[in-house]
C-alpha atoms as a PDB file:
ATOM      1  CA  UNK A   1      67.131  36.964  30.549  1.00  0.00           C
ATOM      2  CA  UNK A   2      68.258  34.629  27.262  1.00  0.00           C
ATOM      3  CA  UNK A   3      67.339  31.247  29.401  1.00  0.00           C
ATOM      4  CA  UNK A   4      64.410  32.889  31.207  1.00  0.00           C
ATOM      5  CA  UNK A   5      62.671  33.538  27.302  1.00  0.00           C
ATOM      6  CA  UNK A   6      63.889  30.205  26.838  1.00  0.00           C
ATOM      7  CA  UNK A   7      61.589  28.760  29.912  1.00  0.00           C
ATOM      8  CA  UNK A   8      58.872  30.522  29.011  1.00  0.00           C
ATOM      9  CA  UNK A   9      58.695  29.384  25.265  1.00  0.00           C
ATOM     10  CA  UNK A  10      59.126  25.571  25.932  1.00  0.00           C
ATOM     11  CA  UNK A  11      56.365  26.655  28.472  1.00  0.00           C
ATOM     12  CA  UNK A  12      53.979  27.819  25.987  1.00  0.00           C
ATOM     13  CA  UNK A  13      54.687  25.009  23.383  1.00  0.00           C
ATOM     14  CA  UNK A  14      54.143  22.334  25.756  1.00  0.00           C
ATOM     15  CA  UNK A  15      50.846  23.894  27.496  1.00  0.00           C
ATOM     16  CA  UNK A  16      48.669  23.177  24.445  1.00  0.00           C
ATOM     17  CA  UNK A  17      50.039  19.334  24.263  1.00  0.00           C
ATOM     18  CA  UNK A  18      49.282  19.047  28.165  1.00  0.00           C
ATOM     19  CA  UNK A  19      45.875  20.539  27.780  1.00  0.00           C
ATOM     20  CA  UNK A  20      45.124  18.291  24.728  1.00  0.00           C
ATOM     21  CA  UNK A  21      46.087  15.182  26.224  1.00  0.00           C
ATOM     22  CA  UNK A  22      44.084  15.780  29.639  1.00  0.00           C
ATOM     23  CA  UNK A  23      41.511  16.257  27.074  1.00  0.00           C
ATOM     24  CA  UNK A  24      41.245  12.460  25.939  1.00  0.00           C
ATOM     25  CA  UNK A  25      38.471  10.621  27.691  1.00  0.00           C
ATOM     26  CA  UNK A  26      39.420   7.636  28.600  1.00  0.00           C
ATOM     27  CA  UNK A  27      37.239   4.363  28.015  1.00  0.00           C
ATOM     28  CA  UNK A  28      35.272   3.004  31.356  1.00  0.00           C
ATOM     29  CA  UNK A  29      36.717  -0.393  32.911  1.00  0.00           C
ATOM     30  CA  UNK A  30      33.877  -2.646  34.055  1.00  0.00           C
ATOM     31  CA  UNK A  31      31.627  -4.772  33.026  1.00  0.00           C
ATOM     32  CA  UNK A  32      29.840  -2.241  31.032  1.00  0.00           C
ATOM     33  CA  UNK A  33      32.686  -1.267  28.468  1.00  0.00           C
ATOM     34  CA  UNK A  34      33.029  -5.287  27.772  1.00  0.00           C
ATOM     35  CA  UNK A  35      30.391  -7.160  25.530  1.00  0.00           C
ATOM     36  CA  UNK A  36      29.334 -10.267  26.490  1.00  0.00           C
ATOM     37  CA  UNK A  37      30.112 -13.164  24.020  1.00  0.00           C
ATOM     38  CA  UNK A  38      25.808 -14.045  23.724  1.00  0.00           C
ATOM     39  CA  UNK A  39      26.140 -10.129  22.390  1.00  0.00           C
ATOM     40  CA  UNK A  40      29.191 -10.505  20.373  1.00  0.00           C
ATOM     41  CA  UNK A  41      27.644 -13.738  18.446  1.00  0.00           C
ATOM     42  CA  UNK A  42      24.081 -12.317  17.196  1.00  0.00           C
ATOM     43  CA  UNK A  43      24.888  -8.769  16.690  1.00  0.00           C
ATOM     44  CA  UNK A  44      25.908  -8.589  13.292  1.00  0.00           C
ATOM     45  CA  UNK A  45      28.568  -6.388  11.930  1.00  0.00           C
ATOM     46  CA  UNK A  46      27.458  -2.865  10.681  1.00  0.00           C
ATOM     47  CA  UNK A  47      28.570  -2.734   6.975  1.00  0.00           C
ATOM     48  CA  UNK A  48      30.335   0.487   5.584  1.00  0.00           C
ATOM     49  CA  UNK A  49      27.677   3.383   4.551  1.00  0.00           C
ATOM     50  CA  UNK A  50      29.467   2.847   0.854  1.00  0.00           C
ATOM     51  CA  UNK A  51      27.888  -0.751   0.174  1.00  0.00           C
ATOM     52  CA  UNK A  52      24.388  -0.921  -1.539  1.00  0.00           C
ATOM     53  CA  UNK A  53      21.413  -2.139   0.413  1.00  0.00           C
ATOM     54  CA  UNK A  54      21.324  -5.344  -1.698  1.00  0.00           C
ATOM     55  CA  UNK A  55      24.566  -6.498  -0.162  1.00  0.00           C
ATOM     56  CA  UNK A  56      23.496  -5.889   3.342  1.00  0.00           C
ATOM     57  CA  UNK A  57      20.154  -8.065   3.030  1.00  0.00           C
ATOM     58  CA  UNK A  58      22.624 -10.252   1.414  1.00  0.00           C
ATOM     59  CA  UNK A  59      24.636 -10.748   4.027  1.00  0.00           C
ATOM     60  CA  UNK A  60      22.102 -11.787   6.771  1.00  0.00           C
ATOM     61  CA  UNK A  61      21.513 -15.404   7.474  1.00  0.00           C
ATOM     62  CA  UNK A  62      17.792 -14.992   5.676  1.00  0.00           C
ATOM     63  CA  UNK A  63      17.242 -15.016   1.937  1.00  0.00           C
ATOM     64  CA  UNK A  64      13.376 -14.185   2.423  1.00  0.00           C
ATOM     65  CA  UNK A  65      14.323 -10.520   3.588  1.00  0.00           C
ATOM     66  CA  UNK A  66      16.134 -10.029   0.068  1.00  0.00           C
ATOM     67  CA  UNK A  67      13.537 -11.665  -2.307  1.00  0.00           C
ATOM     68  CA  UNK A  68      10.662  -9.816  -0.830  1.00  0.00           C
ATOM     69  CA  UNK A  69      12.276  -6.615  -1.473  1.00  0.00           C
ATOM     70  CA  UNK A  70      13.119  -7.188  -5.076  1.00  0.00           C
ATOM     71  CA  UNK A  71       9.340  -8.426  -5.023  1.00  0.00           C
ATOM     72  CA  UNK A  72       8.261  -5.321  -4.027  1.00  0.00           C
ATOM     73  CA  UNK A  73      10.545  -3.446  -6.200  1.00  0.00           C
ATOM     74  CA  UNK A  74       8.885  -5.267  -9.171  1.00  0.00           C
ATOM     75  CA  UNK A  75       5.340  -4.941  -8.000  1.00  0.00           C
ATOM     76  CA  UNK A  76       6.514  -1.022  -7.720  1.00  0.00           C
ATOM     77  CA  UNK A  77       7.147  -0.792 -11.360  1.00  0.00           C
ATOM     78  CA  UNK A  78       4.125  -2.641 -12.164  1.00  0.00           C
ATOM     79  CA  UNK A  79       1.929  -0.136 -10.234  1.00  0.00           C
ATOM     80  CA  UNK A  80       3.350   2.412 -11.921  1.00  0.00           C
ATOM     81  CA  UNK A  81       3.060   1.088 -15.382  1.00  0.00           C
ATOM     82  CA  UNK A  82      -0.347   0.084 -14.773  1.00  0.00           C
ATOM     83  CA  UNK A  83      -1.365   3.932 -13.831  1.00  0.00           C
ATOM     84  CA  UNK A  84      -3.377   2.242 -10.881  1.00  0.00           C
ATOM     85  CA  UNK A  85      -3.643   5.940  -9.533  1.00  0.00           C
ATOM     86  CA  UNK A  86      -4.943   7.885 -11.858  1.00  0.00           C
ATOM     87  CA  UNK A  87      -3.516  11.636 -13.040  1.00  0.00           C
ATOM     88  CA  UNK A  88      -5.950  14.601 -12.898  1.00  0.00           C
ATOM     89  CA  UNK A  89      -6.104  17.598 -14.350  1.00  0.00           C
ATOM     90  CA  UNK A  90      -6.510  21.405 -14.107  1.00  0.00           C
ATOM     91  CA  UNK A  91      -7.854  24.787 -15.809  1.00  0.00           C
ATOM     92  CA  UNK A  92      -5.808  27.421 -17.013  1.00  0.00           C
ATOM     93  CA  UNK A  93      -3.963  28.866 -14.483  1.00  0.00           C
ATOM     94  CA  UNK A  94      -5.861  27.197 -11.522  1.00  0.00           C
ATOM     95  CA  UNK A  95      -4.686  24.359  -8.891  1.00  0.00           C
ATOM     96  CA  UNK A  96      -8.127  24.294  -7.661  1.00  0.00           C
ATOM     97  CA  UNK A  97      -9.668  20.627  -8.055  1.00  0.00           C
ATOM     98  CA  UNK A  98     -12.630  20.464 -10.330  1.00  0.00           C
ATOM     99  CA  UNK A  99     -15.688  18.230  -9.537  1.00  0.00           C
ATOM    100  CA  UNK A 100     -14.391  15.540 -11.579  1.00  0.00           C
ATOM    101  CA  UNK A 101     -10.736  15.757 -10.251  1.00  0.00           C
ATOM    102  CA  UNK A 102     -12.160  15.095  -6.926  1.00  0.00           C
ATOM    103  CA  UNK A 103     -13.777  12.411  -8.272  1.00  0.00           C
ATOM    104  CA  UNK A 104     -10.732  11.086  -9.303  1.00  0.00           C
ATOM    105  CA  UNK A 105      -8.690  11.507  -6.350  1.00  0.00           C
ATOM    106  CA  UNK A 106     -11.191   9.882  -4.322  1.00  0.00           C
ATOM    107  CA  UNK A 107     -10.720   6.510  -6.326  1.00  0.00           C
ATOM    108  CA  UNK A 108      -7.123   7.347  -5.742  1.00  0.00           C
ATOM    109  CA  UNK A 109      -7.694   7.854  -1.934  1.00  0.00           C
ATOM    110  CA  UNK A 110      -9.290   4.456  -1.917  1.00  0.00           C
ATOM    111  CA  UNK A 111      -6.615   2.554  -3.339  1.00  0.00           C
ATOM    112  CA  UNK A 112      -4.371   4.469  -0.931  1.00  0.00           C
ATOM    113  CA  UNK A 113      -6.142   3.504   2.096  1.00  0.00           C
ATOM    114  CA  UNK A 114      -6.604  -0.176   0.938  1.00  0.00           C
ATOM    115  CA  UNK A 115      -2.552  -0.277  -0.008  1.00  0.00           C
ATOM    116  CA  UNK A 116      -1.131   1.422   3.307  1.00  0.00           C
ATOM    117  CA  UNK A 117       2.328   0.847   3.058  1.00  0.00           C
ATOM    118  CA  UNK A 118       2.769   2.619  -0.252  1.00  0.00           C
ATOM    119  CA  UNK A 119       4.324   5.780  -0.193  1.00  0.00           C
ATOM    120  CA  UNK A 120       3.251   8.334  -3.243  1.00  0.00           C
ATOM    121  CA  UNK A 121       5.225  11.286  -5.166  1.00  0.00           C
ATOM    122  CA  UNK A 122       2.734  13.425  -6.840  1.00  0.00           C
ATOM    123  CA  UNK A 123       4.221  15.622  -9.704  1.00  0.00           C
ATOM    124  CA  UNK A 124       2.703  19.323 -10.394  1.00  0.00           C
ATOM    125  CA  UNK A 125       2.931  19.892 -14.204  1.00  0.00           C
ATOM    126  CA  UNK A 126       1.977  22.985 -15.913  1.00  0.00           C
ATOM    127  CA  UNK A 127       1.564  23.704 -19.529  1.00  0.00           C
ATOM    128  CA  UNK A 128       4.515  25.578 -21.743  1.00  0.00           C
ATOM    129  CA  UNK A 129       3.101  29.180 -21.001  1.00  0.00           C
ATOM    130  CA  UNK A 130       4.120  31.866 -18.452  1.00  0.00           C
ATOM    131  CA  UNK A 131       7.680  32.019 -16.925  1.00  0.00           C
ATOM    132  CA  UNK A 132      10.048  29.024 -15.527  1.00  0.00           C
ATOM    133  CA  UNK A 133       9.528  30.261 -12.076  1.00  0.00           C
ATOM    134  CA  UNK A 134       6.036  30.921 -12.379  1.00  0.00           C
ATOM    135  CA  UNK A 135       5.304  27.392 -13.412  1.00  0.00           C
ATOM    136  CA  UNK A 136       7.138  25.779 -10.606  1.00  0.00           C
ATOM    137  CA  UNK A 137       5.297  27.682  -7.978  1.00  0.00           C
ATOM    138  CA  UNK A 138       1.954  26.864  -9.744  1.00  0.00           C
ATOM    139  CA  UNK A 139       2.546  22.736 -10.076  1.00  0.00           C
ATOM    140  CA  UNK A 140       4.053  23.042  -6.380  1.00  0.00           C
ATOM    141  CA  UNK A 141       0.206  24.370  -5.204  1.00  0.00           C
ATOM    142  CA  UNK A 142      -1.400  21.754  -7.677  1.00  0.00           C
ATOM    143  CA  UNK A 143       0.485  18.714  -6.111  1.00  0.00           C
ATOM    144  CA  UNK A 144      -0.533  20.377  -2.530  1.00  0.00           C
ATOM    145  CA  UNK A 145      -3.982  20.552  -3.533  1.00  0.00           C
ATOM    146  CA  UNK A 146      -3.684  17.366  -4.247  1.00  0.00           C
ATOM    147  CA  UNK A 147      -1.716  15.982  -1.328  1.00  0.00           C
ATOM    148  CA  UNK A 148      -4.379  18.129   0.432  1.00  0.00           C
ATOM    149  CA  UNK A 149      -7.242  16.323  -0.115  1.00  0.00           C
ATOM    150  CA  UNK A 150      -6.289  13.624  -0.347  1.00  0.00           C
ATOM    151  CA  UNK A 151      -5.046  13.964   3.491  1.00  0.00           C
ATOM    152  CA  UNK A 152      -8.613  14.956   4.304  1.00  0.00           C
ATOM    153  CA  UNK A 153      -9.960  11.852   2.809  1.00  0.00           C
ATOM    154  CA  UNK A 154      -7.974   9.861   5.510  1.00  0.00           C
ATOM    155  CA  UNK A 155      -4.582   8.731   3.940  1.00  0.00           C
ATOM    156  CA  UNK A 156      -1.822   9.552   5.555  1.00  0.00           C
ATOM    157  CA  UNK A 157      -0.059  12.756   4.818  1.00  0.00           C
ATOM    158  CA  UNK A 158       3.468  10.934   5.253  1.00  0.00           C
ATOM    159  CA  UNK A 159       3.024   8.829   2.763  1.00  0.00           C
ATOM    160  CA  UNK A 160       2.128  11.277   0.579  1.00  0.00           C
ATOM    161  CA  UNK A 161       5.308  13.699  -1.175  1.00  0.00           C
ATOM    162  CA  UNK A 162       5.264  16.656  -3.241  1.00  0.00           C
ATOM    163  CA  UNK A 163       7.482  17.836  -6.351  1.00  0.00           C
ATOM    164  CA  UNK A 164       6.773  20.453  -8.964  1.00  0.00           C
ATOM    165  CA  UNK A 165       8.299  20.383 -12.229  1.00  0.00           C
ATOM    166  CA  UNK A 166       6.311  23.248 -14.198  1.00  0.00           C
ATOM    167  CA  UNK A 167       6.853  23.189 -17.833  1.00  0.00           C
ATOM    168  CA  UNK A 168       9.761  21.123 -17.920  1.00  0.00           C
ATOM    169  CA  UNK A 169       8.067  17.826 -18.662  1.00  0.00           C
ATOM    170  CA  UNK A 170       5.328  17.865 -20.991  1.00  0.00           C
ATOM    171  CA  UNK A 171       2.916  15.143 -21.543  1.00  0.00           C
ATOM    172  CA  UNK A 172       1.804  16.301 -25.002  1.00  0.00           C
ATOM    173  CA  UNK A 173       4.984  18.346 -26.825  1.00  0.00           C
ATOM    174  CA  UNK A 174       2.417  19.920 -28.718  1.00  0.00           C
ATOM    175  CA  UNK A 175       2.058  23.744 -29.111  1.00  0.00           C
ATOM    176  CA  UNK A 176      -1.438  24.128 -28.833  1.00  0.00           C
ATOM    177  CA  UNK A 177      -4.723  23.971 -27.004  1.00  0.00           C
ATOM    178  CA  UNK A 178      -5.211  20.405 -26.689  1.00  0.00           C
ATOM    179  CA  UNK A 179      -1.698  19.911 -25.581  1.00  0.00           C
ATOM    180  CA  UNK A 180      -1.838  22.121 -22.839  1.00  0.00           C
ATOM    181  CA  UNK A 181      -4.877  20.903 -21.379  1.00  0.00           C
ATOM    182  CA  UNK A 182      -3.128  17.426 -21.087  1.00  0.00           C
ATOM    183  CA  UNK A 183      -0.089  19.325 -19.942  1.00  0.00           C
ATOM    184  CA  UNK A 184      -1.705  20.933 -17.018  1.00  0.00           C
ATOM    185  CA  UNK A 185      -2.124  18.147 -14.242  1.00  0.00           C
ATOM    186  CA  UNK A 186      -0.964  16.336 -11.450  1.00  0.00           C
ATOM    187  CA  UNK A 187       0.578  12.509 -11.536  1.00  0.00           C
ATOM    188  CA  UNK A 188       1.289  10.095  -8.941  1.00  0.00           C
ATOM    189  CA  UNK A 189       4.323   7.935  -8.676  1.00  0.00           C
ATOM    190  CA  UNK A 190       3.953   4.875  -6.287  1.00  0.00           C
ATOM    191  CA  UNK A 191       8.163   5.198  -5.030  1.00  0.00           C
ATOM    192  CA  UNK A 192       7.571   2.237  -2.355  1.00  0.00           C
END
Protein backbone atom coordinates (compact mmCIF):
# COMPACT_ATOMS: atom_id res chain seq x y z
CA UNK A 1 0.00 0.00 0.00
CA UNK A 2 3.21 2.28 1.42
CA UNK A 3 4.98 2.01 -2.28
CA UNK A 4 1.65 2.13 -4.15
CA UNK A 5 1.02 5.99 -2.30
CA UNK A 6 4.48 6.32 -3.15
CA UNK A 7 3.72 5.79 -7.15
CA UNK A 8 1.00 7.76 -7.13
CA UNK A 9 2.63 10.93 -5.49
CA UNK A 10 5.81 11.02 -7.75
CA UNK A 11 2.87 10.61 -10.29
CA UNK A 12 1.15 13.69 -9.41
CA UNK A 13 4.37 15.83 -8.92
CA UNK A 14 5.72 15.00 -12.17
CA UNK A 15 2.28 15.41 -14.24
CA UNK A 16 2.32 19.21 -13.92
CA UNK A 17 6.22 19.35 -15.14
CA UNK A 18 5.19 16.98 -18.17
CA UNK A 19 2.20 19.06 -19.01
CA UNK A 20 4.26 22.32 -18.73
CA UNK A 21 6.98 21.29 -20.83
CA UNK A 22 4.66 19.86 -23.76
CA UNK A 23 3.41 23.28 -23.32
CA UNK A 24 6.58 25.15 -24.82
CA UNK A 25 6.16 25.99 -28.46
CA UNK A 26 8.90 25.39 -30.14
CA UNK A 27 10.47 27.92 -32.76
CA UNK A 28 9.77 26.97 -36.69
CA UNK A 29 12.97 25.66 -38.72
CA UNK A 30 12.98 27.09 -42.25
CA UNK A 31 13.68 29.75 -44.01
CA UNK A 32 11.09 31.78 -42.36
CA UNK A 33 12.42 31.70 -38.64
CA UNK A 34 16.01 32.91 -40.21
CA UNK A 35 16.55 36.66 -41.28
CA UNK A 36 18.28 37.30 -44.16
CA UNK A 37 21.58 39.31 -43.76
CA UNK A 38 19.99 42.42 -46.44
CA UNK A 39 17.30 42.33 -43.28
CA UNK A 40 19.71 42.01 -40.53
CA UNK A 41 21.89 45.15 -41.94
CA UNK A 42 19.06 47.99 -42.35
CA UNK A 43 16.75 47.07 -39.65
CA UNK A 44 17.90 48.93 -36.86
CA UNK A 45 17.87 47.78 -33.32
CA UNK A 46 14.69 48.62 -31.23
CA UNK A 47 16.00 50.66 -28.21
CA UNK A 48 14.66 49.87 -24.61
CA UNK A 49 11.09 51.66 -23.85
CA UNK A 50 13.30 53.42 -20.83
CA UNK A 51 15.49 55.72 -23.24
CA UNK A 52 14.08 59.23 -24.19
CA UNK A 53 13.01 59.91 -27.74
CA UNK A 54 16.00 62.26 -28.21
CA UNK A 55 18.38 59.35 -28.00
CA UNK A 56 16.54 57.26 -30.47
CA UNK A 57 16.53 60.07 -33.31
CA UNK A 58 20.01 60.23 -32.12
CA UNK A 59 20.95 57.13 -32.91
CA UNK A 60 19.80 56.90 -36.61
CA UNK A 61 22.25 57.55 -39.35
CA UNK A 62 20.26 61.13 -40.06
CA UNK A 63 20.79 64.28 -38.03
CA UNK A 64 17.89 66.14 -40.02
CA UNK A 65 15.20 63.86 -38.23
CA UNK A 66 16.56 65.24 -34.75
CA UNK A 67 16.97 69.01 -35.59
CA UNK A 68 13.57 69.29 -37.10
CA UNK A 69 12.01 68.04 -34.06
CA UNK A 70 13.72 70.33 -31.64
CA UNK A 71 12.63 72.93 -34.44
CA UNK A 72 9.32 72.17 -33.97
CA UNK A 73 9.53 71.94 -30.32
CA UNK A 74 10.73 75.61 -30.37
CA UNK A 75 8.27 76.88 -32.89
CA UNK A 76 5.69 75.05 -30.28
CA UNK A 77 6.64 77.32 -27.51
CA UNK A 78 6.65 80.23 -29.69
CA UNK A 79 3.00 79.60 -30.76
CA UNK A 80 2.09 79.40 -27.52
CA UNK A 81 3.75 82.46 -26.23
CA UNK A 82 2.55 84.36 -29.05
CA UNK A 83 -1.31 83.43 -28.11
CA UNK A 84 -1.69 82.87 -32.00
CA UNK A 85 -5.12 81.19 -30.98
CA UNK A 86 -6.90 83.31 -29.17
CA UNK A 87 -8.89 82.45 -25.59
CA UNK A 88 -12.65 83.20 -25.42
CA UNK A 89 -14.84 83.71 -22.96
CA UNK A 90 -18.19 82.93 -21.26
CA UNK A 91 -21.29 84.28 -19.09
CA UNK A 92 -22.03 83.30 -15.76
CA UNK A 93 -22.73 79.93 -15.54
CA UNK A 94 -23.07 79.28 -19.37
CA UNK A 95 -20.70 77.22 -21.91
CA UNK A 96 -22.80 78.47 -24.63
CA UNK A 97 -20.60 80.55 -27.24
CA UNK A 98 -21.60 84.14 -27.54
CA UNK A 99 -21.65 85.97 -30.95
CA UNK A 100 -18.32 87.29 -30.42
CA UNK A 101 -16.78 83.96 -29.11
CA UNK A 102 -17.75 82.51 -32.35
CA UNK A 103 -16.18 85.13 -33.86
CA UNK A 104 -13.21 84.30 -32.25
CA UNK A 105 -13.07 80.72 -32.74
CA UNK A 106 -13.57 81.13 -36.29
CA UNK A 107 -10.15 83.10 -36.61
CA UNK A 108 -8.98 80.22 -34.52
CA UNK A 109 -10.53 77.62 -36.96
CA UNK A 110 -8.66 79.37 -39.70
CA UNK A 111 -5.35 79.19 -38.36
CA UNK A 112 -6.19 75.55 -37.59
CA UNK A 113 -7.04 74.62 -41.00
CA UNK A 114 -4.07 76.60 -42.53
CA UNK A 115 -1.56 74.79 -39.75
CA UNK A 116 -2.87 71.05 -40.12
CA UNK A 117 -0.45 69.20 -38.36
CA UNK A 118 -0.92 71.00 -35.06
CA UNK A 119 -2.63 69.27 -32.51
CA UNK A 120 -4.63 71.64 -29.80
CA UNK A 121 -5.51 71.18 -25.89
CA UNK A 122 -8.24 73.51 -25.05
CA UNK A 123 -8.58 74.22 -21.23
CA UNK A 124 -12.25 74.86 -19.62
CA UNK A 125 -11.76 77.43 -16.79
CA UNK A 126 -14.42 78.61 -14.55
CA UNK A 127 -14.44 81.41 -12.12
CA UNK A 128 -13.86 80.79 -8.07
CA UNK A 129 -17.70 80.31 -7.36
CA UNK A 130 -19.86 77.17 -6.93
CA UNK A 131 -18.36 73.77 -5.83
CA UNK A 132 -14.95 71.91 -7.03
CA UNK A 133 -16.98 69.38 -8.81
CA UNK A 134 -19.36 71.65 -10.20
CA UNK A 135 -16.69 73.67 -11.88
CA UNK A 136 -14.99 70.79 -13.50
CA UNK A 137 -18.10 69.55 -15.14
CA UNK A 138 -18.90 73.14 -16.33
CA UNK A 139 -15.17 73.95 -18.04
CA UNK A 140 -15.38 70.18 -19.36
CA UNK A 141 -18.82 71.41 -21.51
CA UNK A 142 -17.06 74.85 -22.28
CA UNK A 143 -13.91 73.18 -23.87
CA UNK A 144 -16.58 70.77 -25.78
CA UNK A 145 -18.40 73.64 -26.97
CA UNK A 146 -15.51 74.70 -28.09
CA UNK A 147 -13.94 71.60 -29.59
CA UNK A 148 -17.52 71.47 -31.00
CA UNK A 149 -17.51 74.07 -33.23
CA UNK A 150 -14.76 74.26 -34.03
CA UNK A 151 -15.18 70.54 -35.57
CA UNK A 152 -18.12 71.94 -37.51
CA UNK A 153 -16.03 74.59 -39.01
CA UNK A 154 -13.91 71.78 -40.70
CA UNK A 155 -10.80 71.09 -38.44
CA UNK A 156 -10.30 67.97 -37.48
CA UNK A 157 -11.76 66.70 -34.29
CA UNK A 158 -8.44 64.58 -33.60
CA UNK A 159 -6.45 67.19 -33.43
CA UNK A 160 -8.45 68.83 -31.22
CA UNK A 161 -8.28 67.60 -27.03
CA UNK A 162 -10.24 68.51 -24.15
CA UNK A 163 -9.31 69.18 -20.32
CA UNK A 164 -11.24 70.99 -17.64
CA UNK A 165 -9.64 72.49 -14.78
CA UNK A 166 -12.62 74.56 -13.09
CA UNK A 167 -11.49 76.95 -10.53
CA UNK A 168 -8.21 75.66 -9.99
CA UNK A 169 -6.31 78.01 -12.26
CA UNK A 170 -7.34 81.46 -12.30
CA UNK A 171 -6.35 83.99 -14.77
CA UNK A 172 -7.15 87.01 -12.58
CA UNK A 173 -6.66 85.92 -8.56
CA UNK A 174 -8.93 88.59 -7.93
CA UNK A 175 -12.13 88.25 -5.80
CA UNK A 176 -14.42 90.14 -7.70
CA UNK A 177 -16.49 90.87 -10.76
CA UNK A 178 -13.95 91.74 -13.18
CA UNK A 179 -11.86 88.82 -12.19
CA UNK A 180 -14.31 86.36 -12.79
CA UNK A 181 -15.31 87.45 -16.06
CA UNK A 182 -11.61 86.92 -17.17
CA UNK A 183 -11.72 83.74 -15.16
CA UNK A 184 -14.54 82.20 -17.02
CA UNK A 185 -13.12 81.01 -20.52
CA UNK A 186 -11.63 78.61 -22.62
CA UNK A 187 -7.67 78.57 -23.79
CA UNK A 188 -5.89 76.73 -26.35
CA UNK A 189 -2.54 75.12 -26.01
CA UNK A 190 -0.79 74.26 -29.38
CA UNK A 191 0.99 70.61 -27.66
CA UNK A 192 2.48 69.65 -31.29
Amino acid sequence: MRSRLALMSSVLLILPLLVAGSCRQSKPVGPAAVPSPAAQETAPAAPPASEPKKEITESFPTQPVASTELETSASVDELNRKKVLKTVYFDYDQSDLSDATRSVLQANAEWLKSNAVRVVRIEGHCDERGTVEYNLALGQRRAAAVRDYLSGLGVDASRLRTVSYGKERPEDAGHDAAAWSSNRRAEFVIES
